[in-house]
Protein backbone atom coordinates (compact mmCIF):
# COMPACT_ATOMS: atom_id res chain seq x y z
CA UNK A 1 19.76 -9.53 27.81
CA UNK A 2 20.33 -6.21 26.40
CA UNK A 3 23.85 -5.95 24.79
CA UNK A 4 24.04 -9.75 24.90
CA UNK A 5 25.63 -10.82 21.55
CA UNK A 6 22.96 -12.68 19.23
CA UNK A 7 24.05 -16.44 19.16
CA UNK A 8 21.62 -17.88 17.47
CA UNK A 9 19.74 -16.51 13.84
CA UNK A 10 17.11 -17.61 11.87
CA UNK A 11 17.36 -16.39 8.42
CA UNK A 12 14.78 -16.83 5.94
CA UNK A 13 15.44 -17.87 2.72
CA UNK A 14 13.82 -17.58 -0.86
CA UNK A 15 11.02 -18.94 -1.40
CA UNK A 16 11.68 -19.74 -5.39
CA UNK A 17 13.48 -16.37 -6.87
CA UNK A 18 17.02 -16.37 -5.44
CA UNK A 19 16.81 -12.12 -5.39
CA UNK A 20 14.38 -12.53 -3.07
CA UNK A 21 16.65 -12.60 -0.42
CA UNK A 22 18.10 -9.44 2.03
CA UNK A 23 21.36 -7.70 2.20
CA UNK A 24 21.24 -8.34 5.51
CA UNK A 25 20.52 -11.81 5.40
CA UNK A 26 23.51 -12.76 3.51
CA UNK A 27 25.39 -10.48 5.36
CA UNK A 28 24.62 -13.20 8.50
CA UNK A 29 25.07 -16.20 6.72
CA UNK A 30 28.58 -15.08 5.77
CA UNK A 31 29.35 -13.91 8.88
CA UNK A 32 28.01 -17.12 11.46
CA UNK A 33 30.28 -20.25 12.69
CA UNK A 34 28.02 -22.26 10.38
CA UNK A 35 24.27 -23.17 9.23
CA UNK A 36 21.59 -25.27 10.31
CA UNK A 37 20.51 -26.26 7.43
CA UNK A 38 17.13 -28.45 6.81
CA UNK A 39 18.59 -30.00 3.18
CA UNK A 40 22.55 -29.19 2.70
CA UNK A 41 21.73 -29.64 -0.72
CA UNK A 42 19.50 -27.05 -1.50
CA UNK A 43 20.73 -24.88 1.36
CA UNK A 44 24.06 -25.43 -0.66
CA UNK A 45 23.54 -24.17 -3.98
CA UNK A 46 22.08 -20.97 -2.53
CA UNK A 47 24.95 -20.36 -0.75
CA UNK A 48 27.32 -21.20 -3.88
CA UNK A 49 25.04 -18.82 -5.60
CA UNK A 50 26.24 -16.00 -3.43
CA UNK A 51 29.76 -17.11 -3.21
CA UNK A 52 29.21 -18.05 0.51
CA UNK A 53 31.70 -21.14 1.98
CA UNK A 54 30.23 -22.00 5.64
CA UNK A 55 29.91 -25.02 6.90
CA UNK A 56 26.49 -26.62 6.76
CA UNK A 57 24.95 -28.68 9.49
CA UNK A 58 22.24 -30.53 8.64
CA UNK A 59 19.42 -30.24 10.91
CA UNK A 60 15.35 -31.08 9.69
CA UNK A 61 12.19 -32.73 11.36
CA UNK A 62 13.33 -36.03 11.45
CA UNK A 63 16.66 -35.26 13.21
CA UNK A 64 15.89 -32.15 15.07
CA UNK A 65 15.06 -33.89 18.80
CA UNK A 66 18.87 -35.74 18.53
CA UNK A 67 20.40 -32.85 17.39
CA UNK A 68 19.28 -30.36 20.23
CA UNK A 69 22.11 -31.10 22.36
CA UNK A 70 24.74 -30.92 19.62
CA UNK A 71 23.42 -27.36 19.27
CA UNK A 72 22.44 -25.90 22.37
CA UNK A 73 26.34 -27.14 23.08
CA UNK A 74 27.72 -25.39 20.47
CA UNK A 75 25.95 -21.86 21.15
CA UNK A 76 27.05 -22.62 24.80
CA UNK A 77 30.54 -22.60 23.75
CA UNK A 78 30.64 -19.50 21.84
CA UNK A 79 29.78 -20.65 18.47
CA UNK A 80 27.66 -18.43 16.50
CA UNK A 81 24.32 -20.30 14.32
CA UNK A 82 22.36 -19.27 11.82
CA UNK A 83 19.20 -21.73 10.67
CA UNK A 84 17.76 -21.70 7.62
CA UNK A 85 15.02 -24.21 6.11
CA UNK A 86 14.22 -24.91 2.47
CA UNK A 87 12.43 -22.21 1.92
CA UNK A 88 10.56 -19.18 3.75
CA UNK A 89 11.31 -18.30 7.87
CA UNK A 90 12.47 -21.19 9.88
CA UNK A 91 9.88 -21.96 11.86
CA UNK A 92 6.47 -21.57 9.98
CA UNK A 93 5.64 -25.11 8.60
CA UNK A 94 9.51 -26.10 9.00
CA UNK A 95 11.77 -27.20 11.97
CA UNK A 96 12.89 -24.15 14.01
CA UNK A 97 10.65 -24.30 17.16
CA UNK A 98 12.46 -26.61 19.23
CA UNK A 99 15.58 -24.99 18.84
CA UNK A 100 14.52 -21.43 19.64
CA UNK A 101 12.78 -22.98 22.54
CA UNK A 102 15.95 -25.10 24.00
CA UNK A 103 17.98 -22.00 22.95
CA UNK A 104 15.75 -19.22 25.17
CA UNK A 105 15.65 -21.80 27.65
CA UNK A 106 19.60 -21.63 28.33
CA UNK A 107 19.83 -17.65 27.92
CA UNK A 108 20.89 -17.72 24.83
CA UNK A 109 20.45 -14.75 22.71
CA UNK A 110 18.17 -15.48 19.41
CA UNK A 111 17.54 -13.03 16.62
CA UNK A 112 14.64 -13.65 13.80
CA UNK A 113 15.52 -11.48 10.72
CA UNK A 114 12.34 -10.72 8.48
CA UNK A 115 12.04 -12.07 5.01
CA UNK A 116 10.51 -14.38 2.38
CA UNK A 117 7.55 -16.48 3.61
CA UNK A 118 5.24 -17.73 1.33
CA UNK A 119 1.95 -17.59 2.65
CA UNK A 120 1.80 -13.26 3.07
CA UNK A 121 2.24 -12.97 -0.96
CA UNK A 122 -0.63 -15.57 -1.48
CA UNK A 123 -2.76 -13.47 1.11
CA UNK A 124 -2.20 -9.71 0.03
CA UNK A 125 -3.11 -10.89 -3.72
CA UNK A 126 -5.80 -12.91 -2.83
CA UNK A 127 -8.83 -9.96 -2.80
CA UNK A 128 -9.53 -11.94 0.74
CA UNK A 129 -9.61 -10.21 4.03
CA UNK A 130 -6.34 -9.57 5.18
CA UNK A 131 -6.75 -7.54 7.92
CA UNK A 132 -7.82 -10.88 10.54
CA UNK A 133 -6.20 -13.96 9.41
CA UNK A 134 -5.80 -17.47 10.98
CA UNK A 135 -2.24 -20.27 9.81
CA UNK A 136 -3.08 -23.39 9.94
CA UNK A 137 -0.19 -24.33 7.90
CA UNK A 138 -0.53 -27.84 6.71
CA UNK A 139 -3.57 -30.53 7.85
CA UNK A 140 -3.27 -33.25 9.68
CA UNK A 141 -2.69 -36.15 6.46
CA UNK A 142 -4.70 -38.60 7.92
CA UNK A 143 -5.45 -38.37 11.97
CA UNK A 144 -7.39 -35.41 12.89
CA UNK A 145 -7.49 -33.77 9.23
CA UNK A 146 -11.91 -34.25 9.90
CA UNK A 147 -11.70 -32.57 13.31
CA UNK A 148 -9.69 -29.77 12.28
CA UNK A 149 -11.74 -29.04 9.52
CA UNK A 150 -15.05 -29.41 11.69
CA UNK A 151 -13.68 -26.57 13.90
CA UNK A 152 -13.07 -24.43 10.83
CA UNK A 153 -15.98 -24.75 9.44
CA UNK A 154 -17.92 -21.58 11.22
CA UNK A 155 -14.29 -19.75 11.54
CA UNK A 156 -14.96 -15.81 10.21
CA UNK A 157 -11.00 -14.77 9.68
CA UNK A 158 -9.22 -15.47 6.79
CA UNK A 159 -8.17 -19.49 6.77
CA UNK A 160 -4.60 -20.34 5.28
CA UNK A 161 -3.38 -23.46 4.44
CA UNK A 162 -0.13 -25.25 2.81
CA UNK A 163 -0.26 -27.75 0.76
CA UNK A 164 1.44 -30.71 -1.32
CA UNK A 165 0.45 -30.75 -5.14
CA UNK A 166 -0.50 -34.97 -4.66
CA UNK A 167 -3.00 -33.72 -2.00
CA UNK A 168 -4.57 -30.58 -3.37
CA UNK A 169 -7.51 -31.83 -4.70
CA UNK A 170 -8.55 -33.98 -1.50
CA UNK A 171 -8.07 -30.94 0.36
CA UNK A 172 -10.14 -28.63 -1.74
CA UNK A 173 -13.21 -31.28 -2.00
CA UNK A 174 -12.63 -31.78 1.96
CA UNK A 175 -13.00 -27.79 2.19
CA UNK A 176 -16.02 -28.31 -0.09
CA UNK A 177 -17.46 -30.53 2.16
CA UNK A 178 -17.12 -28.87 4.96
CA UNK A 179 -17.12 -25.01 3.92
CA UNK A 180 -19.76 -25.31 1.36
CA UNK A 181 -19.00 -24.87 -2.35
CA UNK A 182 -19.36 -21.35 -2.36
CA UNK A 183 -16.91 -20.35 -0.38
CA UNK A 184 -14.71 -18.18 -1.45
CA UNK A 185 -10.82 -19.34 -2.24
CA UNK A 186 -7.70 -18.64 -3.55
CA UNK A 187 -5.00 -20.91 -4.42
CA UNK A 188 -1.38 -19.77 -5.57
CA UNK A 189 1.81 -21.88 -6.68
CA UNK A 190 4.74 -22.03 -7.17
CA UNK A 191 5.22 -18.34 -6.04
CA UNK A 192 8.64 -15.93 -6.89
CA UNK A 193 9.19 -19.04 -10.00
CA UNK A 194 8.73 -19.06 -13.74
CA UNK A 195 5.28 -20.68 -13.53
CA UNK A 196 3.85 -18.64 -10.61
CA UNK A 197 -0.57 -18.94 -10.53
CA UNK A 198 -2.80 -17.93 -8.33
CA UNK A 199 -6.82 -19.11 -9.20
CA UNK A 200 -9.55 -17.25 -7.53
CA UNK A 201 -13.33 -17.68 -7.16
CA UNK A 202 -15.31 -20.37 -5.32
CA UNK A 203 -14.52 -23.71 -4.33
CA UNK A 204 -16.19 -25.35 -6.91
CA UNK A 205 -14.80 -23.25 -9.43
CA UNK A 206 -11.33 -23.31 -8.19
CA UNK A 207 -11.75 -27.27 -8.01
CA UNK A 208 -12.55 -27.49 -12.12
CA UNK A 209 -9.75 -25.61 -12.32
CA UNK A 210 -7.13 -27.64 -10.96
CA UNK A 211 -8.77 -30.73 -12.42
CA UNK A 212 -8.14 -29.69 -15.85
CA UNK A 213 -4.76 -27.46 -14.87
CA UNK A 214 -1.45 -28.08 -13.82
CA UNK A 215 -0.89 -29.69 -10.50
CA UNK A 216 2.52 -29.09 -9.61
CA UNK A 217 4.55 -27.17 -7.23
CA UNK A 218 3.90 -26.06 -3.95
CA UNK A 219 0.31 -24.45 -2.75
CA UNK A 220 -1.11 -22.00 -0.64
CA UNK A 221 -4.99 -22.14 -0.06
CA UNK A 222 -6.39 -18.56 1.11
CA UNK A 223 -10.44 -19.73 1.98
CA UNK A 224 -12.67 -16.71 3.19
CA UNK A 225 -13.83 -17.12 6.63
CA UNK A 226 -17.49 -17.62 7.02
């Protein structure tokens, strides 16, 4: 595959502060065919932002298994991709997978360029270990969710965990339950923005907290392991 030209890029994209994105990355997204992106809307006003006019192709979880062929066509024939999600790298916690998967499948060439993901902010400023470190990205919302959490339970890395701002509170008496109400935690929002927290201490402390504070945003959960 060596000198094969790169037909396919996944480009992270900021997480909340639109500088946090790399010369090189917008240096792609101007250059590609057009962008996968998971909401043309937001995907849009970044790219207005930065005075960049591709075309946008909309591509997210619920449309990702119908539009694999579409794509996998389109690389075939020459065209040149970049994909992009909300926020953060493609792929963690966001659709990505199954096209990187259909893409290697065909010998296509695929290139990830390095950037903004929100969980490795959340973890260095956490005072957590960092050096062993286990994504689970987001629970199970229903189905599971107990399981997952019984096998975490005794787990001695670093756990990390996305979530919603209408579920944080389940999810940190859950981790209570489970993990014990000492465990140590750390829970950031609404990172790179205006309003940027991060709350340390134990789980029960961490809990008053957030029933008192401001639920909004998204989250990232850093527990210690046991």
């Amino acid at each position: 595959m060596s000198g094969q030209e790169t037909q396919l890029y996944l480009v992270p994209t900021p997480i909340g502060n639109l500088k946090d994105i790399t010369l090189r990355a917008l240096e792609v997204l101007q250059s590609v065919d057009a962008v996968l992106a998971e909401d043309t809307r937001t995907t849009g006003k970044l790219l207005k932002h930065y005075d960049i006019k591709q075309a946008l192709i909309s591509y997210h979880a619920h449309n990702e298994h119908s539009a694999i062929k579409r794509i996998i066509d389109q690389l075939e024939e020459g065209k040149v991709l970049a994909l992009v999600s909300d926020a953060g790298s493609p792929g963690i916690s966001d659709p990505g997978f199954l096209v990187v998967k259909e893409a290697l499948k065909k010998g296509l060439k695929v290139e990830a360029l390095p950037g903004a993901t929100a969980f490795v902010p959340a973890l260095v400023k956490s005072g957590l270990p960092s050096d062993r470190f286990v994504f689970e990205g987001f629970l199970p919302p229903k189905k599971g969710r107990q399981t997952r959490l019984e096998q975490l339970a005794n787990e001695p890395r670093t756990i990390i965990f996305y979530e919603s701002p209408h579920r944080l509170l389940k999810a940190l008496h859950q981790l209570t339950e489970y993990l014990g109400e000492e465990r140590r935690v750390s829970v950031s929002r609404e990172l790179t923005k205006m309003f940027e927290e991060t709350v340390n201490g134990t789980l029960e402390e961490v809990i008053k907290h957030f029933e008192t504070g401001t639920i909004k945003g998204e989250f990232v959960i850093i527990v210690g392991g046991k």
